[in-house]
PDB file of N, CA and C in Angstrom:
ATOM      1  N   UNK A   1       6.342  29.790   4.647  1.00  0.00           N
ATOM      2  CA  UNK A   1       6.034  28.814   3.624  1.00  0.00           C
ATOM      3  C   UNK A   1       4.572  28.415   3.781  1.00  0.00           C
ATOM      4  N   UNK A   2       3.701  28.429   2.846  1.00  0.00           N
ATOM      5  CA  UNK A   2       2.574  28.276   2.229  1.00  0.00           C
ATOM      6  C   UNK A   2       2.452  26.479   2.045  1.00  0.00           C
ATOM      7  N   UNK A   3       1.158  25.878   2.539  1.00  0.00           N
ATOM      8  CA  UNK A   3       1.069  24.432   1.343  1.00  0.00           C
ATOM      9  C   UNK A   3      -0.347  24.494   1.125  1.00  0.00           C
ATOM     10  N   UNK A   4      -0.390  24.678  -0.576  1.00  0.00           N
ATOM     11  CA  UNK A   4      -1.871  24.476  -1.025  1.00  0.00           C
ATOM     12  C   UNK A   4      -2.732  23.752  -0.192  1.00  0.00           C
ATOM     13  N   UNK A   5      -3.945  24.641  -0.315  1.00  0.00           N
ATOM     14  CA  UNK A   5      -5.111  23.519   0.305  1.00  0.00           C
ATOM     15  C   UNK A   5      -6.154  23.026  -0.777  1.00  0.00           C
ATOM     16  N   UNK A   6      -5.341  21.465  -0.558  1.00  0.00           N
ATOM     17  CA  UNK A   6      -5.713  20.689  -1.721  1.00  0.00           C
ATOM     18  C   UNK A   6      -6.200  18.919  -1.619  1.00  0.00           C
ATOM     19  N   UNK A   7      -7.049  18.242  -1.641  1.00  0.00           N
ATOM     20  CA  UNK A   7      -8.317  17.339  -1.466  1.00  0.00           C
ATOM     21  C   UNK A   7      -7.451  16.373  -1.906  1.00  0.00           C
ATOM     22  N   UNK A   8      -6.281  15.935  -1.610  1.00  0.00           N
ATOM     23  CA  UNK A   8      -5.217  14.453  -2.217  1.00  0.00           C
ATOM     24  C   UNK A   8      -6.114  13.044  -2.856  1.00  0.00           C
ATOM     25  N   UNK A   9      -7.433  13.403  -1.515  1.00  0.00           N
ATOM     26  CA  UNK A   9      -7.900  12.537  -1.832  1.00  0.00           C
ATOM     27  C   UNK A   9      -8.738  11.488  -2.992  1.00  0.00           C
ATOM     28  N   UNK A  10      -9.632  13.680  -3.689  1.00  0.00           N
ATOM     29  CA  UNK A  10      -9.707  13.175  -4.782  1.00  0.00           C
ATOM     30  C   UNK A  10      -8.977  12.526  -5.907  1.00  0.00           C
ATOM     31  N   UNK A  11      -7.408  12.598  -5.697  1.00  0.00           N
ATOM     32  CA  UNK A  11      -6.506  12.391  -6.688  1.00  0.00           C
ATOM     33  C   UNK A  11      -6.639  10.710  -7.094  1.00  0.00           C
ATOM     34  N   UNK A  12      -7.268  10.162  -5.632  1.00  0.00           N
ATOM     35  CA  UNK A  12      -7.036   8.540  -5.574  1.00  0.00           C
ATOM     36  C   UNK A  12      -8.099   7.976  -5.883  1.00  0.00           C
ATOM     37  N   UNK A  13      -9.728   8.454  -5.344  1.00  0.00           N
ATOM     38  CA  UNK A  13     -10.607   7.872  -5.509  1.00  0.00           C
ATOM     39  C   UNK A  13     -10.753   7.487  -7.025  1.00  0.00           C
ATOM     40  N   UNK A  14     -10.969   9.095  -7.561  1.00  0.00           N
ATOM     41  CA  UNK A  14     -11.179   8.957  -9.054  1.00  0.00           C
ATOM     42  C   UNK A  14     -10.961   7.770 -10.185  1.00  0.00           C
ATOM     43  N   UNK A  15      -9.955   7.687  -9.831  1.00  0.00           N
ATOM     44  CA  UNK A  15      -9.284   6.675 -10.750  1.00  0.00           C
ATOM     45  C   UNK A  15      -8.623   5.072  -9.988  1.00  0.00           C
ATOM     46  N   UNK A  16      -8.994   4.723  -8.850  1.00  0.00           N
ATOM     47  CA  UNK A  16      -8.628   3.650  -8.280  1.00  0.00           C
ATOM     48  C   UNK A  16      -8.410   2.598  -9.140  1.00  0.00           C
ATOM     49  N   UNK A  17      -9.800   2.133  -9.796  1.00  0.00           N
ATOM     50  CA  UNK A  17     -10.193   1.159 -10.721  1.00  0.00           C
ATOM     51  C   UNK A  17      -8.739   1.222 -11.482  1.00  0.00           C
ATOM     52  N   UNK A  18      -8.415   2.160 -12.147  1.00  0.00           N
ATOM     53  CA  UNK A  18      -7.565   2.037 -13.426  1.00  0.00           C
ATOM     54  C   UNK A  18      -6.200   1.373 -13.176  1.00  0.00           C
ATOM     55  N   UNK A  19      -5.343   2.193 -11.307  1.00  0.00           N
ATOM     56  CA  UNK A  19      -4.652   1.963 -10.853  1.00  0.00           C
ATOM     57  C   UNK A  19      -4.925   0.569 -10.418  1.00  0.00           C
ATOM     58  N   UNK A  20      -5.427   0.404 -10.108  1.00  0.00           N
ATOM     59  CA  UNK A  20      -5.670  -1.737  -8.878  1.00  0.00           C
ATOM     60  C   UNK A  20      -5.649  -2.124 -10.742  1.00  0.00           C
ATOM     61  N   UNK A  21      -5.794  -2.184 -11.776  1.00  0.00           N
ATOM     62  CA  UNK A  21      -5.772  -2.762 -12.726  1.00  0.00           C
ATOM     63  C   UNK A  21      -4.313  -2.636 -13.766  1.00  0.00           C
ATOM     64  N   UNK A  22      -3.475  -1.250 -13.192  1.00  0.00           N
ATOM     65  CA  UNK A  22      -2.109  -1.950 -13.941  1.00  0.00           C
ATOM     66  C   UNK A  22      -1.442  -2.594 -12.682  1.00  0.00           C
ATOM     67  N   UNK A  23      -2.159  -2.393 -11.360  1.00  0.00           N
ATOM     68  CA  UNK A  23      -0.944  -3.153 -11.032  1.00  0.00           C
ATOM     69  C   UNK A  23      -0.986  -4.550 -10.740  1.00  0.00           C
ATOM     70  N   UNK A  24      -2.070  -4.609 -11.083  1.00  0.00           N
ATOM     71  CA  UNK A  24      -2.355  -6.296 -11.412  1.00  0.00           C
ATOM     72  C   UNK A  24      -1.801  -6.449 -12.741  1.00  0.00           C
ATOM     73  N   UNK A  25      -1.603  -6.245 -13.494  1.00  0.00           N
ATOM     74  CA  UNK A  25      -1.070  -6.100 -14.653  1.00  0.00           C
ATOM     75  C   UNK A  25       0.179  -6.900 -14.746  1.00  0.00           C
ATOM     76  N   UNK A  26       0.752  -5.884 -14.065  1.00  0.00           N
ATOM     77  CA  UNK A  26       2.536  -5.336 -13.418  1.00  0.00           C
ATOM     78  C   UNK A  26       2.024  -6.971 -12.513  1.00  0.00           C
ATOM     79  N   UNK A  27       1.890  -7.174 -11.851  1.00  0.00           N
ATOM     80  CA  UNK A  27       1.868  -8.675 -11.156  1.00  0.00           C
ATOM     81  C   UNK A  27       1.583  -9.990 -11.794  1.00  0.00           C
ATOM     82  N   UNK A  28       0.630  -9.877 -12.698  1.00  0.00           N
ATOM     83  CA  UNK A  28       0.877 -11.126 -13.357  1.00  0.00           C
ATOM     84  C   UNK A  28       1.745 -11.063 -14.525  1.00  0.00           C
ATOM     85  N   UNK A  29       2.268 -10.568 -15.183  1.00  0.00           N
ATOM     86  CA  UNK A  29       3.468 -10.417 -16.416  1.00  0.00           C
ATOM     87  C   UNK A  29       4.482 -10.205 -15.969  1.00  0.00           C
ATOM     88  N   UNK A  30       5.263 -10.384 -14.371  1.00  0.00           N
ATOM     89  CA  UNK A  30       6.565 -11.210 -13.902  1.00  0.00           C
ATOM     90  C   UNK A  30       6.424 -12.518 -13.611  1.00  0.00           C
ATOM     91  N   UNK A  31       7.707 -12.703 -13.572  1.00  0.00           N
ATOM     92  CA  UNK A  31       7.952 -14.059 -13.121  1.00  0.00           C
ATOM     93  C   UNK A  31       8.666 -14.356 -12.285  1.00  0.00           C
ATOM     94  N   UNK A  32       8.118 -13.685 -11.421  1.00  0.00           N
ATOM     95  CA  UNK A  32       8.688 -13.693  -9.886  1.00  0.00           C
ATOM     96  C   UNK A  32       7.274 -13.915  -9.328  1.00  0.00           C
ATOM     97  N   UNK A  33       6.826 -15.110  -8.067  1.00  0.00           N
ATOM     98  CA  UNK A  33       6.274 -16.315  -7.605  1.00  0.00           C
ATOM     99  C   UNK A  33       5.916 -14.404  -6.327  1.00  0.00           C
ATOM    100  N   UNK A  34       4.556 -14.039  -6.572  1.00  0.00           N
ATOM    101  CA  UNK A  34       4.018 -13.296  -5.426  1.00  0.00           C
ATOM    102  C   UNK A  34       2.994 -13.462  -4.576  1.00  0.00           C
ATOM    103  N   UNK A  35       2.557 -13.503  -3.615  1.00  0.00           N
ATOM    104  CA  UNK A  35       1.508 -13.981  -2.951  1.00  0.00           C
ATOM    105  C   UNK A  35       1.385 -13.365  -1.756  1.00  0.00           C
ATOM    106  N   UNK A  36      -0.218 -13.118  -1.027  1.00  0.00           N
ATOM    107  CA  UNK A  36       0.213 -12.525   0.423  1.00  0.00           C
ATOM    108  C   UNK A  36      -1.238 -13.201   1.066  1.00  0.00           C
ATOM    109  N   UNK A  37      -1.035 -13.423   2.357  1.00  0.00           N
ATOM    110  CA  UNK A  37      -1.412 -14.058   3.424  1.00  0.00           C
ATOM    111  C   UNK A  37      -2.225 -12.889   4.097  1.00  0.00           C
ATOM    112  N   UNK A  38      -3.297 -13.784   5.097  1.00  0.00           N
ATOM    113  CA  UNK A  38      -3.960 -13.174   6.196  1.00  0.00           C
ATOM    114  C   UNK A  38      -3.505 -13.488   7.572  1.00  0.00           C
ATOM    115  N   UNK A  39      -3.699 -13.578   8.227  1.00  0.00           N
ATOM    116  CA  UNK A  39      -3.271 -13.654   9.768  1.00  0.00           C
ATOM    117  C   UNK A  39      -3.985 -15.440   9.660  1.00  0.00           C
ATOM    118  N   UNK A  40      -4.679 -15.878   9.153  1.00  0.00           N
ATOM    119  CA  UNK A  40      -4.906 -16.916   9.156  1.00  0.00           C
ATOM    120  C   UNK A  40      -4.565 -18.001   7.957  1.00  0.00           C
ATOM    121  N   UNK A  41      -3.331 -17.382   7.146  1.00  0.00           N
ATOM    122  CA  UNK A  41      -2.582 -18.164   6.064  1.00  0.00           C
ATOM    123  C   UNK A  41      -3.868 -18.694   4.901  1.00  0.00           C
ATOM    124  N   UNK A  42      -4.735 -17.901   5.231  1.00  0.00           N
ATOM    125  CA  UNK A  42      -5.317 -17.389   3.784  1.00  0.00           C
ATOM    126  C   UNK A  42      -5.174 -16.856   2.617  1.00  0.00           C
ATOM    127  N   UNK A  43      -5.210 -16.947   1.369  1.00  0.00           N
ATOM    128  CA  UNK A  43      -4.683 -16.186   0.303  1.00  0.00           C
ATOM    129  C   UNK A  43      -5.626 -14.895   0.449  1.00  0.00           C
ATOM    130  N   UNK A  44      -4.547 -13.615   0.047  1.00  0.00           N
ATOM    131  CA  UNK A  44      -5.525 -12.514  -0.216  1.00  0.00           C
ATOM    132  C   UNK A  44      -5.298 -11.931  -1.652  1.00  0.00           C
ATOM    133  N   UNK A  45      -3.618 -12.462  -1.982  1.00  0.00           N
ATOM    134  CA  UNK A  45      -3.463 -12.259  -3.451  1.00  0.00           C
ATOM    135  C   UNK A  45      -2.501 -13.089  -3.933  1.00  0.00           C
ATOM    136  N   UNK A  46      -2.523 -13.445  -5.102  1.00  0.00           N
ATOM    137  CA  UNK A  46      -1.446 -14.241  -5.738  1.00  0.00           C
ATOM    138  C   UNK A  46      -1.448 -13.933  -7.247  1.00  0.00           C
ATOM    139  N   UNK A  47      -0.343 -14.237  -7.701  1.00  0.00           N
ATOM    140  CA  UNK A  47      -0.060 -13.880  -9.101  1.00  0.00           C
ATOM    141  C   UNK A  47      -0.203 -14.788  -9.856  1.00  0.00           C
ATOM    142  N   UNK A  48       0.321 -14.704 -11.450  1.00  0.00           N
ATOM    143  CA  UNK A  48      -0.009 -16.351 -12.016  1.00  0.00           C
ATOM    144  C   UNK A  48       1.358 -17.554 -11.781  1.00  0.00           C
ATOM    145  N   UNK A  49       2.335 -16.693 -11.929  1.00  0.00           N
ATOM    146  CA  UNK A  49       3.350 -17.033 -11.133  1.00  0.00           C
ATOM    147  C   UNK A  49       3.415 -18.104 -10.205  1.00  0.00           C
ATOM    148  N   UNK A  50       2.680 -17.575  -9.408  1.00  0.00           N
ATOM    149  CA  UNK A  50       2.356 -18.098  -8.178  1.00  0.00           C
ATOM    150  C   UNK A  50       1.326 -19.282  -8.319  1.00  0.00           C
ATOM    151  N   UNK A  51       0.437 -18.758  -8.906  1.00  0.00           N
ATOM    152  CA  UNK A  51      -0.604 -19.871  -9.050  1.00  0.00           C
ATOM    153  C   UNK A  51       0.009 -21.072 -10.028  1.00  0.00           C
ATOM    154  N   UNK A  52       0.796 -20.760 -11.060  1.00  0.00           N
ATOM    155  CA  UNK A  52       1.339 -22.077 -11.423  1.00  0.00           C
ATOM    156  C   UNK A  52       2.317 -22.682 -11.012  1.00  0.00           C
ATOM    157  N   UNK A  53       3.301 -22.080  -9.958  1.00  0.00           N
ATOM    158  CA  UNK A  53       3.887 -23.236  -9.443  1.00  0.00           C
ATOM    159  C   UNK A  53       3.837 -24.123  -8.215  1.00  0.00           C
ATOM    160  N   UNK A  54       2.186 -23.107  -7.600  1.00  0.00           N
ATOM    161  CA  UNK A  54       1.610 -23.819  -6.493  1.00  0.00           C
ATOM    162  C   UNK A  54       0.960 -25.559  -7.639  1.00  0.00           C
ATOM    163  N   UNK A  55       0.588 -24.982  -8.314  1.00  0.00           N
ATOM    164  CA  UNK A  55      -0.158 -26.262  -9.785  1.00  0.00           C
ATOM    165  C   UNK A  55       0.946 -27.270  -9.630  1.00  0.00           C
ATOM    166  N   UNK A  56       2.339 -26.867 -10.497  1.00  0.00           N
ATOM    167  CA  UNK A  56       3.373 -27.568 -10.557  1.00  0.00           C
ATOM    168  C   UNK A  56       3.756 -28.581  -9.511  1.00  0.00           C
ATOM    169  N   UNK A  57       4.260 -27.927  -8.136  1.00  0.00           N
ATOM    170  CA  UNK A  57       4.722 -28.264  -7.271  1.00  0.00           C
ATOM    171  C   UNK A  57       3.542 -29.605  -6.346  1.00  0.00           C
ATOM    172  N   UNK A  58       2.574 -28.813  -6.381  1.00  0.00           N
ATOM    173  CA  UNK A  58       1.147 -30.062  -5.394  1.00  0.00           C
ATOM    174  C   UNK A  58       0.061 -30.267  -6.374  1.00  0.00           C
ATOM    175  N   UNK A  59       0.047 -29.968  -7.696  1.00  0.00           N
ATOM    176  CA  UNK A  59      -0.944 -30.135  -8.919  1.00  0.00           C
ATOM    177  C   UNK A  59      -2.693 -29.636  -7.989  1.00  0.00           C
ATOM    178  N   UNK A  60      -2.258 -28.175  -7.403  1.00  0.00           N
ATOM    179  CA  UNK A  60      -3.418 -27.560  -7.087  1.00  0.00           C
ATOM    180  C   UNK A  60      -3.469 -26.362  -7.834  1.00  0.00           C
ATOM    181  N   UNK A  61      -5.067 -26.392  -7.750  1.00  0.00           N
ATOM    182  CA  UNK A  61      -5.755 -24.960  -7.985  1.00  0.00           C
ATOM    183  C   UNK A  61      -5.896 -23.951  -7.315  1.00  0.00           C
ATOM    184  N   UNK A  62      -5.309 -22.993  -6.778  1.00  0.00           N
ATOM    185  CA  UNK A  62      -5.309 -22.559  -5.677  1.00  0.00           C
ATOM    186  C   UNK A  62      -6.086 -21.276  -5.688  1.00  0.00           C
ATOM    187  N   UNK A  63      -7.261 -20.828  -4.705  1.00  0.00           N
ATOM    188  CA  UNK A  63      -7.975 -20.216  -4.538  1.00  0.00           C
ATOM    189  C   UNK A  63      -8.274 -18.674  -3.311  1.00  0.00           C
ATOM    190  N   UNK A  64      -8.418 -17.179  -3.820  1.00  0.00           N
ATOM    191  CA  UNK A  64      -8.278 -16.635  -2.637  1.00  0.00           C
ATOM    192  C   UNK A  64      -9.393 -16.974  -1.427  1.00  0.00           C
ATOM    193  N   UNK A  65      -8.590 -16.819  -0.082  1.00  0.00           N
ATOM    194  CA  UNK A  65      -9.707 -16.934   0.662  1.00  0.00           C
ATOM    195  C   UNK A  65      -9.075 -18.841   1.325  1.00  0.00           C
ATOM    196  N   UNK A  66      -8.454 -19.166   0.529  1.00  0.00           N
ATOM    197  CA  UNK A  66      -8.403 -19.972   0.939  1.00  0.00           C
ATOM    198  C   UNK A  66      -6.756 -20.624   1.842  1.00  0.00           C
ATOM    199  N   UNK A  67      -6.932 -21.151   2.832  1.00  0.00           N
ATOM    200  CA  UNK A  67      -5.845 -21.586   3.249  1.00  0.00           C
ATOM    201  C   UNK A  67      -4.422 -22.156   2.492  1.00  0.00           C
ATOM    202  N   UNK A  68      -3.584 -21.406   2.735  1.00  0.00           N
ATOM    203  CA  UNK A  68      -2.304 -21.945   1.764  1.00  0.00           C
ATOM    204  C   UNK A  68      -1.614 -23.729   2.515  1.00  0.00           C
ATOM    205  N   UNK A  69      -1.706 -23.762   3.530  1.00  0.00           N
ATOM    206  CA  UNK A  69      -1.236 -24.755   3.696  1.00  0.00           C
ATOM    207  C   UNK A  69      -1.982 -26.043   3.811  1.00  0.00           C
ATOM    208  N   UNK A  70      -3.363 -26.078   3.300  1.00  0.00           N
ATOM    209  CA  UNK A  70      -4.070 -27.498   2.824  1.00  0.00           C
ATOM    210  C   UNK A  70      -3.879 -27.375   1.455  1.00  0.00           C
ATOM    211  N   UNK A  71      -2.928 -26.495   0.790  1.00  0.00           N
ATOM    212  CA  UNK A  71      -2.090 -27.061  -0.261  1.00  0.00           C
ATOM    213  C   UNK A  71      -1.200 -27.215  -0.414  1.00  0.00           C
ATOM    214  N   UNK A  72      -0.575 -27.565   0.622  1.00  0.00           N
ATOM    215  CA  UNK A  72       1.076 -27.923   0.607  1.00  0.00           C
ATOM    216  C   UNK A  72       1.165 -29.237   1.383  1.00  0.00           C
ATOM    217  N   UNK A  73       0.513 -30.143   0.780  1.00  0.00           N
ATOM    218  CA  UNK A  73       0.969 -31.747   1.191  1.00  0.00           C
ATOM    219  C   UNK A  73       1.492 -32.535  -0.075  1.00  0.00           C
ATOM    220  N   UNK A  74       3.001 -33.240   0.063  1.00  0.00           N
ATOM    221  CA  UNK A  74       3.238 -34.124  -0.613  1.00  0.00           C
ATOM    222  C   UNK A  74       2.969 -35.711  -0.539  1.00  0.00           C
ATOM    223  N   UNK A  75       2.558 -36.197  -1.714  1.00  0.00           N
ATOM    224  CA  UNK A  75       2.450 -37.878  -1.239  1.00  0.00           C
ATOM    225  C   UNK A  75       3.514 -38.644  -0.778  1.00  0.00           C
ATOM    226  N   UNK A  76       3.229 -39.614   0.392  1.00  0.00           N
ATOM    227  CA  UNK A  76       4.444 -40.213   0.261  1.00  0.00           C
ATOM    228  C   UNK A  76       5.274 -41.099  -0.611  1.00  0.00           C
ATOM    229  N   UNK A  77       6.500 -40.923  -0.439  1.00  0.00           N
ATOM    230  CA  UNK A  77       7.403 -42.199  -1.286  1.00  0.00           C
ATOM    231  C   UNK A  77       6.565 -43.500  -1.691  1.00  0.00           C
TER     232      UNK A  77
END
């Protein structure tokens, strides 16, 4: 058995842009709440989803890069 010798790589570079753009797409037009963290509970991505019920829930704007849990304080009673 034979396997082409073949450059996969070009398959990805080429067109990255187009791909990182449906699947942002595909992420903000559910409505399912997505988001992902750094080792230091930084945002690295979030959806709108996400971003509005971080709004809803603590009436923040929430930003990448930025720490998720200096937005998660409620006022007290």
């Amino acid at each position: 058995m034979s396997v082409p010798d073949h450059d996969y790589k070009d398959d990805y570079t080429g067109d990255f842009k187009s791909r990182f753009e449906v699947l942002k797409s595909v992420m903000d037009n559910i409505k399912t709440p997505v988001f992902s963290l750094d080792t230091g509970y930084r945002y690295t991505s979030f959806n709108k989803a996400h971003h509005l019920i971080m709004k809803e829930l603590y009436g923040v704007d929430i930003k990448l890069g930025k720490n998720i849990l200096q937005y998660q304080s409620v006022k007290e009673d």
